[in-house]
Protein backbone atom coordinates (compact mmCIF):
# COMPACT_ATOMS: atom_id res chain seq x y z
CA UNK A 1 -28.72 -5.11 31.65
CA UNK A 2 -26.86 -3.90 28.57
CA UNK A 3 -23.84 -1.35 28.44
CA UNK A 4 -24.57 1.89 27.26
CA UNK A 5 -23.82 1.93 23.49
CA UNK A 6 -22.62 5.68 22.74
CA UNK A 7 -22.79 6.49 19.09
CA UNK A 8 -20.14 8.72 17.67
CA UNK A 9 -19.85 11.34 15.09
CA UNK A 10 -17.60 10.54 11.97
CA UNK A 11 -15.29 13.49 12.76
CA UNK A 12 -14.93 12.20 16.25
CA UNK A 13 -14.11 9.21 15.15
CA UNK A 14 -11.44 11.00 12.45
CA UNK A 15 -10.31 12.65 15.84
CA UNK A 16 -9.15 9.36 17.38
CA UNK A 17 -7.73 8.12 14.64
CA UNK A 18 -5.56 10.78 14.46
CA UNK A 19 -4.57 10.55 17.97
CA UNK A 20 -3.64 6.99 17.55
CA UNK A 21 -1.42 7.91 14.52
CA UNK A 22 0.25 10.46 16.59
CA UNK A 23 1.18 7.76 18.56
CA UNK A 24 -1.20 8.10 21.63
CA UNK A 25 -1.81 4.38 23.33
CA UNK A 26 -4.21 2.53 22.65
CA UNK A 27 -5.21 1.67 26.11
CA UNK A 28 -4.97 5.41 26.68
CA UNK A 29 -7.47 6.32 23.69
CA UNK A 30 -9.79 3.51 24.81
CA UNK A 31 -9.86 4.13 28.38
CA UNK A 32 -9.96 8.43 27.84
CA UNK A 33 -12.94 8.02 25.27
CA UNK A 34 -14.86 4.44 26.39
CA UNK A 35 -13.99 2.61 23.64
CA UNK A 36 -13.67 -1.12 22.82
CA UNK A 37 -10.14 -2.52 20.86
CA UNK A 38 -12.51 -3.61 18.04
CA UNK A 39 -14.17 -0.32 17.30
CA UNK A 40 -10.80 1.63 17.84
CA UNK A 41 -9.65 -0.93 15.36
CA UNK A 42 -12.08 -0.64 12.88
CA UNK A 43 -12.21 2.93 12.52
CA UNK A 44 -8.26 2.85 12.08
CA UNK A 45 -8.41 0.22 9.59
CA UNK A 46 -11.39 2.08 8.09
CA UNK A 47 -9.88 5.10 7.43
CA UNK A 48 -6.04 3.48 6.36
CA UNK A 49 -5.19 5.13 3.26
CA UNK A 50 -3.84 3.39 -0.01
CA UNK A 51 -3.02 5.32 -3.30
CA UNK A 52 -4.72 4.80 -6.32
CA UNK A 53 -3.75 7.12 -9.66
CA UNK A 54 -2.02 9.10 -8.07
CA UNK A 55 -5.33 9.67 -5.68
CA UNK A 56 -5.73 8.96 -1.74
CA UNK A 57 -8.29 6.91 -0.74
CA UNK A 58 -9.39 4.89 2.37
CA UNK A 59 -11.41 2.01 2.98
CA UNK A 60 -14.53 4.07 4.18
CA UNK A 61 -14.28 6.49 0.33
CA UNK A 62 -14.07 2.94 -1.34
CA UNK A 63 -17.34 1.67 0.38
CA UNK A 64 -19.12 4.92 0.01
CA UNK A 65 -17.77 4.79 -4.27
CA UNK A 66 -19.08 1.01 -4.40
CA UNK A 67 -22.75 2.67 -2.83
CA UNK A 68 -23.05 5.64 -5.12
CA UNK A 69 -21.98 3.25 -8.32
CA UNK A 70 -25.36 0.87 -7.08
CA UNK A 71 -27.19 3.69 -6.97
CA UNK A 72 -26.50 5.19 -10.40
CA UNK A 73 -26.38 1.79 -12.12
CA UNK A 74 -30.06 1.62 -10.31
CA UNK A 75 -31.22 4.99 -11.83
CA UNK A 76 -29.77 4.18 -15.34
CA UNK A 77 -31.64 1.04 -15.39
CA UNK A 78 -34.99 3.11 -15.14
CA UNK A 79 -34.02 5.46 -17.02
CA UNK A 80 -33.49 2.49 -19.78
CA UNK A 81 -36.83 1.09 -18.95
CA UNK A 82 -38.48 4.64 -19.38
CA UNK A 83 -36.73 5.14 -22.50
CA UNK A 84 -38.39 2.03 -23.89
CA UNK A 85 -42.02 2.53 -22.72
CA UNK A 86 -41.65 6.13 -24.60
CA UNK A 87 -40.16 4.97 -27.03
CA UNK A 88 -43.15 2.76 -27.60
CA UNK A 89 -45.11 5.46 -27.79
């Protein structure tokens, strides 16, 4: 049998983040809310902030920038391609 896997929101996870910057334990944060190091870890680490132009950003904005860039570069390339075929026309 597995352990239960809970899934958590992102402002819950935002929430503990916080608390370990505030300078709550570790242990204490992981016992109080059933969570492992690595997830408390990765959420921290996720949401460490580094300043670009002037601009805050954390890993998780980064990630979600490098997603929305696929996706437009994906729509501009149809976009291209529908241009031709009317163009054709």
């Amino acid at each position: 049998m597995g352990t239960k896997q809970t899934r958590y929101t992102e402002e819950c996870k935002s929430m503990i983040v916080d608390l370990y910057h505030t300078g709550k334990t570790p242990s204490e944060i992981m016992s109080e809310y059933g969570l492992g190091k690595t997830a408390l870890y990765k959420w921290v680490q996720e949401r460490k902030e580094i300043s670009v132009e002037q601009e805050t950003l954390t890993a998780m904005d980064v990630r979600k920038l490098k997603i929305r860039i696929r996706e437009l570069e994906e729509e501009n390339d149809i976009l291209k391609k529908a241009m031709t075929i009317f163009a054709k026309k």
